[in-house]
Protein backbone atom coordinates (compact mmCIF):
# COMPACT_ATOMS: atom_id res chain seq x y z
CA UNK A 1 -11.63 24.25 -44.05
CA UNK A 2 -12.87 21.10 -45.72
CA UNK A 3 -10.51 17.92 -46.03
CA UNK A 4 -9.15 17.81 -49.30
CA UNK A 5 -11.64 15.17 -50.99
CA UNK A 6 -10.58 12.75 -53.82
CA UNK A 7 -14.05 12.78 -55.31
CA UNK A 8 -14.39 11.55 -58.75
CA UNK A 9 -17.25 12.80 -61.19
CA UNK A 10 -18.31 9.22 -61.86
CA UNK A 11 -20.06 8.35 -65.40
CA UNK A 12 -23.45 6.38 -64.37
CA UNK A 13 -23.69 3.52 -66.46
CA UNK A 14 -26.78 1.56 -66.84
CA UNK A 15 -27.13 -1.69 -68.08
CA UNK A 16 -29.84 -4.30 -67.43
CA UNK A 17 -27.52 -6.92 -65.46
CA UNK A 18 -26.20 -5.26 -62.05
CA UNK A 19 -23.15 -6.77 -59.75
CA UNK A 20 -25.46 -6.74 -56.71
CA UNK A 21 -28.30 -9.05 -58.58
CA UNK A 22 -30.98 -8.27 -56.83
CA UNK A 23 -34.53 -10.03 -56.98
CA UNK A 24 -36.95 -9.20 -59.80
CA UNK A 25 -39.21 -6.33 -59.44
CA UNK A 26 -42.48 -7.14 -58.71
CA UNK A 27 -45.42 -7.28 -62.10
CA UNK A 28 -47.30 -4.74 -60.55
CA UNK A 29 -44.28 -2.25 -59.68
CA UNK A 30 -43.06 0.66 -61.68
CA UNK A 31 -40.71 0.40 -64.75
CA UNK A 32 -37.08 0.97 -64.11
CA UNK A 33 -36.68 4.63 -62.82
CA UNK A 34 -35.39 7.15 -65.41
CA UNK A 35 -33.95 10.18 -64.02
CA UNK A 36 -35.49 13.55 -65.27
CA UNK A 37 -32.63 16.09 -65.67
CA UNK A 38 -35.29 19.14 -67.00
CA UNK A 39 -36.10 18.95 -62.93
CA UNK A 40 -32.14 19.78 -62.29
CA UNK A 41 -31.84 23.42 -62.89
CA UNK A 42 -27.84 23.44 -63.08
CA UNK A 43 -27.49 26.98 -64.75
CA UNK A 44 -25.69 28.62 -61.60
CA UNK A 45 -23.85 25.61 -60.75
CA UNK A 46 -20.10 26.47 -59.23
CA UNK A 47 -17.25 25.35 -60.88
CA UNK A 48 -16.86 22.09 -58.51
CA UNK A 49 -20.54 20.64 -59.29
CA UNK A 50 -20.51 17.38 -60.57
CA UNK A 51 -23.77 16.26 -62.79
CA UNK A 52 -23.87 12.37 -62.04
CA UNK A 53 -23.76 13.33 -58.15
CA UNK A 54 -27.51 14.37 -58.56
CA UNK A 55 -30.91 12.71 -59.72
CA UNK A 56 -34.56 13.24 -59.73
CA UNK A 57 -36.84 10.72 -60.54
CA UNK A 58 -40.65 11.15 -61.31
CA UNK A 59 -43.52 9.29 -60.60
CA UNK A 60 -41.29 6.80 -58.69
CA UNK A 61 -44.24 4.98 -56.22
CA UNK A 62 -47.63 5.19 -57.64
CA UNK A 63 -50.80 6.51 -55.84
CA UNK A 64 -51.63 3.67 -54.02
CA UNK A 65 -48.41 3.28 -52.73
CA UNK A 66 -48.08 6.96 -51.71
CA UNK A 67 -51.23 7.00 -49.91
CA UNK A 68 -50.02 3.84 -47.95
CA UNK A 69 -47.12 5.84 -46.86
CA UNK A 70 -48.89 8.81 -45.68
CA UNK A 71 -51.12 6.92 -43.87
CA UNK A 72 -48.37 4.74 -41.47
CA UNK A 73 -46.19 7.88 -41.00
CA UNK A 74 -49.64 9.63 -39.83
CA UNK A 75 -50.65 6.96 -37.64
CA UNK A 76 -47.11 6.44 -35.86
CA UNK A 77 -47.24 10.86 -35.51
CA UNK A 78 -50.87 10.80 -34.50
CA UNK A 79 -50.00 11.28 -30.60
CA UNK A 80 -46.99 13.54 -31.47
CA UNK A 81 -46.69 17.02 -31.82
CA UNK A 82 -44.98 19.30 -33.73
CA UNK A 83 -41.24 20.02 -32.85
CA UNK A 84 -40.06 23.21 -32.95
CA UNK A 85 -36.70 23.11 -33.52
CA UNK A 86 -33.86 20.33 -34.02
CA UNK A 87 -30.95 20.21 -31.40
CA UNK A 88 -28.87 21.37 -34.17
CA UNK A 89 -31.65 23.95 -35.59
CA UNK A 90 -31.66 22.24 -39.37
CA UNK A 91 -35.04 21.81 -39.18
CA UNK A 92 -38.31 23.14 -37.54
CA UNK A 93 -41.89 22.44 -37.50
CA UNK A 94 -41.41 18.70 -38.01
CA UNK A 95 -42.00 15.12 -37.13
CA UNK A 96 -39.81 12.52 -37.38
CA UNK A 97 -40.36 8.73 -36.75
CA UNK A 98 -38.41 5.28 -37.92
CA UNK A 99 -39.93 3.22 -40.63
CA UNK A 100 -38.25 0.19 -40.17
CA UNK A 101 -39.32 -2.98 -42.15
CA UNK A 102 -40.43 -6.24 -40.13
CA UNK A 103 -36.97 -7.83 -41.00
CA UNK A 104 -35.07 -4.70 -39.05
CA UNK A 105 -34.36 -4.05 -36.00
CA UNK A 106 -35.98 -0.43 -34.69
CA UNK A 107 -35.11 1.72 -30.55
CA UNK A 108 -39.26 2.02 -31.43
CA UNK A 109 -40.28 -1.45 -30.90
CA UNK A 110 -43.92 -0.30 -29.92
CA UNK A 111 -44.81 0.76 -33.55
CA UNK A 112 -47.07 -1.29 -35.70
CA UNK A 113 -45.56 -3.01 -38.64
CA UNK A 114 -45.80 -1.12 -42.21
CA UNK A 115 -48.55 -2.03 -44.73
CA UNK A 116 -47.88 -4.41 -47.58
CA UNK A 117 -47.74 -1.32 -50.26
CA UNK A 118 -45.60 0.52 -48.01
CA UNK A 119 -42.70 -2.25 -47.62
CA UNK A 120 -42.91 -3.01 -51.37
CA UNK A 121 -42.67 0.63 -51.81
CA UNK A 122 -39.36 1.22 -49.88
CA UNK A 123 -38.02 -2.57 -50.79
CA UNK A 124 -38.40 -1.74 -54.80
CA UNK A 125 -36.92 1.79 -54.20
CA UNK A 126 -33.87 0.11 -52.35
CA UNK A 127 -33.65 -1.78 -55.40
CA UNK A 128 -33.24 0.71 -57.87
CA UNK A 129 -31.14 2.90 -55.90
CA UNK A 130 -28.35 -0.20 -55.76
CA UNK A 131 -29.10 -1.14 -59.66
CA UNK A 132 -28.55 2.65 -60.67
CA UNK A 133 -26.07 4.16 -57.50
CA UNK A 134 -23.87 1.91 -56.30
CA UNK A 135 -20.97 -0.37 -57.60
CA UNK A 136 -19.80 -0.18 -61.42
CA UNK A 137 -23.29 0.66 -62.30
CA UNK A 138 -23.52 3.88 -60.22
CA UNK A 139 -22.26 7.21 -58.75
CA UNK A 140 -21.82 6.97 -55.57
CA UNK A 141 -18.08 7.51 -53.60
CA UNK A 142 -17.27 8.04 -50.21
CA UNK A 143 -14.54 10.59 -49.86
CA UNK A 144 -11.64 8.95 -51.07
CA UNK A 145 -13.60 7.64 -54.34
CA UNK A 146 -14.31 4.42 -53.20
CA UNK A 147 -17.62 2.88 -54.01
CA UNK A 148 -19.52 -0.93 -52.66
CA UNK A 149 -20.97 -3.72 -54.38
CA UNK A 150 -22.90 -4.98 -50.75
CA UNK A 151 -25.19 -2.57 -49.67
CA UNK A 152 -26.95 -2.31 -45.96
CA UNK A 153 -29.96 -0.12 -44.84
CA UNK A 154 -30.35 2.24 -42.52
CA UNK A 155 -34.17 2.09 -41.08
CA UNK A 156 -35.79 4.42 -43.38
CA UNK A 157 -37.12 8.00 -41.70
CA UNK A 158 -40.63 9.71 -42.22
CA UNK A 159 -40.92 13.08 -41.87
CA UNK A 160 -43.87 15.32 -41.44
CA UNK A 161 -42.74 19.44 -42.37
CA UNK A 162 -45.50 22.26 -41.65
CA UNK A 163 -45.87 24.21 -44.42
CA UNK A 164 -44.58 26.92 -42.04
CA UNK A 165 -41.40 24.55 -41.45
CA UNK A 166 -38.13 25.03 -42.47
CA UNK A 167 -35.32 22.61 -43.63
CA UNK A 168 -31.98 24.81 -43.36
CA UNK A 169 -28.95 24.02 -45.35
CA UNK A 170 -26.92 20.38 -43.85
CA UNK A 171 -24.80 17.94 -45.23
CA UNK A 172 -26.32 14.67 -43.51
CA UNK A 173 -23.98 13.01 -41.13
CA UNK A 174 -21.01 11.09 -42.48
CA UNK A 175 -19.90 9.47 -39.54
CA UNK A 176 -23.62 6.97 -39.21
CA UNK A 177 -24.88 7.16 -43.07
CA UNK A 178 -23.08 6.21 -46.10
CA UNK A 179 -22.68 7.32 -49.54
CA UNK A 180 -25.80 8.22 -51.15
CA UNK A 181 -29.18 10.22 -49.17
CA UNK A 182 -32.41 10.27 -50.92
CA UNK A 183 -35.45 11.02 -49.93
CA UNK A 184 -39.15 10.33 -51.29
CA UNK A 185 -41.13 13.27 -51.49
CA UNK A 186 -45.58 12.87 -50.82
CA UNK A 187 -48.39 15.54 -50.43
CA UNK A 188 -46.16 19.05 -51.86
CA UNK A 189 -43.80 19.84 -54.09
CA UNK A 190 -41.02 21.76 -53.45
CA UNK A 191 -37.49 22.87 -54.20
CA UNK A 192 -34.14 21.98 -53.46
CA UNK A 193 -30.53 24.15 -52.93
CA UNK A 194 -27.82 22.46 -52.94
CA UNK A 195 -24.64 25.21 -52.69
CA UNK A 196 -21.19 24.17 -51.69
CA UNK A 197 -20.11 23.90 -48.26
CA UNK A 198 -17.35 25.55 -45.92
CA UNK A 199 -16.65 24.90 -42.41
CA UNK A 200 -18.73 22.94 -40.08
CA UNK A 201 -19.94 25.27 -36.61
CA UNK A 202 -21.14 22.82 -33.55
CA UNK A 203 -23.32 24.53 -30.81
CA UNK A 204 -20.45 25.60 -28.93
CA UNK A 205 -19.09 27.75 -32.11
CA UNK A 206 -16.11 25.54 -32.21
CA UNK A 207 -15.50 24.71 -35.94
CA UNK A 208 -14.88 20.93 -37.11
CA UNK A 209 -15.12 19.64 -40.87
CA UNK A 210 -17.52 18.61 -42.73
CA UNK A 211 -16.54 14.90 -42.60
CA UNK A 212 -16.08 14.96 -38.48
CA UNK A 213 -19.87 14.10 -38.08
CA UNK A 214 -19.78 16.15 -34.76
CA UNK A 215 -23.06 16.67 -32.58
CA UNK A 216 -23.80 16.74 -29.58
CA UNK A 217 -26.53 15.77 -26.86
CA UNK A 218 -24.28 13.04 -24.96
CA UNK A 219 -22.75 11.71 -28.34
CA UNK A 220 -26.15 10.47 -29.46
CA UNK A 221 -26.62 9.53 -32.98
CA UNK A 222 -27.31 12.29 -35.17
CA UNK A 223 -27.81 11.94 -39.10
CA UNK A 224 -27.75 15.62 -39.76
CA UNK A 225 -24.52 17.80 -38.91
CA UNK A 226 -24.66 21.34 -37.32
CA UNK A 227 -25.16 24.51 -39.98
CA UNK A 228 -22.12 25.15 -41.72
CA UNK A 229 -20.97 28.32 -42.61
CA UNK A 230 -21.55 29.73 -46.19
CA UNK A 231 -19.26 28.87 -48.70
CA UNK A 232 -17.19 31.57 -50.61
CA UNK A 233 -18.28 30.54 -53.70
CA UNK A 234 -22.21 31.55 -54.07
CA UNK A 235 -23.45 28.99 -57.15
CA UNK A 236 -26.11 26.76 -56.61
CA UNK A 237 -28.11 23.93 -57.88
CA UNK A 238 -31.97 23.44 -57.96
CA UNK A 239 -33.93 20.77 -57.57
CA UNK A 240 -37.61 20.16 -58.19
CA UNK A 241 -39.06 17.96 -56.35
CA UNK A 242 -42.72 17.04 -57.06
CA UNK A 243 -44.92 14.53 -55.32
CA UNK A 244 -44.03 11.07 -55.68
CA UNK A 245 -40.63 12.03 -56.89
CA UNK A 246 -37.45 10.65 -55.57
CA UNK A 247 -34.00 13.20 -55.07
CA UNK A 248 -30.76 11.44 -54.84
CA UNK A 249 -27.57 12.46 -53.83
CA UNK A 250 -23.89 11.19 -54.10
CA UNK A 251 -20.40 11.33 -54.29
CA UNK A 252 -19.97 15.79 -54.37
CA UNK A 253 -23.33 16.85 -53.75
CA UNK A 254 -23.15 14.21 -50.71
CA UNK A 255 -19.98 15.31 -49.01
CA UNK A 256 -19.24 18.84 -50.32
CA UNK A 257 -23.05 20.33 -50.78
CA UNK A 258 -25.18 21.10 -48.34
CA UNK A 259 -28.72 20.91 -49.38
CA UNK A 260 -32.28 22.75 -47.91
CA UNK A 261 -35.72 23.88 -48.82
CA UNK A 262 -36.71 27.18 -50.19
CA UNK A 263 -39.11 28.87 -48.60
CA UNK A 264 -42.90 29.19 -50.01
CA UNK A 265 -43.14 31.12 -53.30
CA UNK A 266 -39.75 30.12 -54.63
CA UNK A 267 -39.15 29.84 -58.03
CA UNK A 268 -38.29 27.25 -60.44
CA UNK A 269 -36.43 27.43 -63.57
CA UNK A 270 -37.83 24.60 -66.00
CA UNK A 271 -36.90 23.59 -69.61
CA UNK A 272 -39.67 22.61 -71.35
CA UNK A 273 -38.69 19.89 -73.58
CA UNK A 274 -41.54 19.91 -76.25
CA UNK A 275 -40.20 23.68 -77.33
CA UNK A 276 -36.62 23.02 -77.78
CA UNK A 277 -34.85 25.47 -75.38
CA UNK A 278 -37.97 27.23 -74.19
CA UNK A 279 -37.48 27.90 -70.18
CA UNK A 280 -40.19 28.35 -67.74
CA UNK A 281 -40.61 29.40 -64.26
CA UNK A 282 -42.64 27.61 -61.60
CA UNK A 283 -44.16 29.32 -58.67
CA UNK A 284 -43.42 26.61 -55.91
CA UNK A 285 -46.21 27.24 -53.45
CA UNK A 286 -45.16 24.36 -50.72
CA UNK A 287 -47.22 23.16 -48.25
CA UNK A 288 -47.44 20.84 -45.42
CA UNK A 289 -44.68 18.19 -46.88
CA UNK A 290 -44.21 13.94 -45.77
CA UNK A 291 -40.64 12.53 -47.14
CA UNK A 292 -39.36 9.05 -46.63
CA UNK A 293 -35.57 9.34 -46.49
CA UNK A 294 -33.35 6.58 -47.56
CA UNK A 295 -29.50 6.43 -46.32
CA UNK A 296 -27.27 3.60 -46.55
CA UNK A 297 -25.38 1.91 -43.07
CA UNK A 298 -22.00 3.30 -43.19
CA UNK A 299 -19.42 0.31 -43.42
């Protein structure tokens, strides 16, 4: 079973002045993010979902930003081909490569640097994941409710999903990565599951806990954990995830939710705001999809 987790449901407070003070945003950047709950589809969520662990942010790079993106995690893929599986078989159909910036230290020394647009891209994003996640300002809690004021980087990760791919349900590791994941999403929209997770099965079949951060592979660093087994209660959350948007997750969707992709053709649930409590549904038709994924170094 799951370690008994002293997660709070943290109120997000925003306010313009942030304990981490970071550097202005550029002129040419984005407002502030605002999150977008109509693209949080909530109305099967179990019992133990907390609202403030999830967030999905529109329009958070522009086009010329995007397109930069797309175009460095192409070139560095360019000789690589598809994988078809992950060790732990969370994923197939992919590429994955590092996107570290020039001040960060990368195992894939070889690649060329990013373009300007891209690093301003990932360094605003960065940003306004600290000013709105982290410290007094945010939502984010490791397992015994703690949150930071200093945050440190992991090397961002691109990756390139066939439209014929599949993202199964995880919870990313918590023994390398810290307290939030979030991940840009370029070229296809898609959605989102989040359901709550059980026990944790390693290749071998042994079991281990969500928290353990088991793999295998030698020990090797691993920021995914093996499938867990299904949960005995069945809610779930939805997320919509459109191009250019930006997913982030925290405190109980981080530690007790696994998350994955539907599968082409799913269906989204969407209040339309203009027509009071008018719902639609959204065909999700998803095709080949490029994220950038953002975790913070565990301390």
């Amino acid at each position: 079973m799951l370690p008994r987790l002293r997660l709070l449901c943290r109120v997000r407070r925003y306010s313009s002045a942030s304990a981490l003070s970071p550097s202005p945003l550029p002129l040419d950047a984005p407002s502030i993010l605002t999150a977008s709950p109509n693209l949080v589809d909530s109305a099967h969520a179990p019992l133990t979902y907390c609202p403030t662990s999830t967030a999905v942010y529109e329009n958070a790079v522009t086009q010329e930003e995007a397109a930069s993106l797309v175009h460095d995690i192409e070139s560095r893929m360019k000789r690589r081909r598809y994988e078809k599986g992950h060790w732990d078989a969370v994923i197939t159909q992919y590429k994955e490569v590092e996107l570290p910036l020039p001040s960060e230290s990368s195992s894939s020394a070889a690649l060329a640097p990013l373009s300007d647009p891209s690093i301003r891209a990932i360094e605003r994003l960065r940003r306004q994941l600290e000013l709105q996640h982290f410290g007094s300002n945010g939502a984010a809690a490791d397992q015994d409710g703690r949150t930071k004021d200093k945050v440190s980087w992991i090397s961002c990760h691109g990756i390139d999903l066939k439209k014929e791919g599949q993202l199964t349900a995880h919870v990313d590791s918590v023994r390398y990565s810290g307290l939030i994941v979030a991940g840009l999403s370029l070229l296809s929209s898609s959605i989102m599951r989040l359901r709550p997770a059980a026990e944790m099965h390693d290749n071998s079949g042994s079991r281990s806990s969500a928290a353990d951060g088991q793999n295998s592979e030698g020990g090797n660093k691993s920021l995914y954990e093996p499938k867990p087994t299904e949960a005995s209660d069945d809610g779930h959350v939805d997320l919509y995830l459109p191009p250019l948007s930006l997913y982030v997750l925290s405190g109980v969707s981080r530690y007790q939710y696994t998350h994955e992709l539907l599968p082409c053709g799913s269906e989204f649930v969407l209040e339309d705001g203009s027509n009071g409590d008018e719902k639609k549904s959204i065909n999700v038709v998803r095709d080949r999809r490029i994220s950038v994924i953002f975790r913070d170094a565990k301390e």
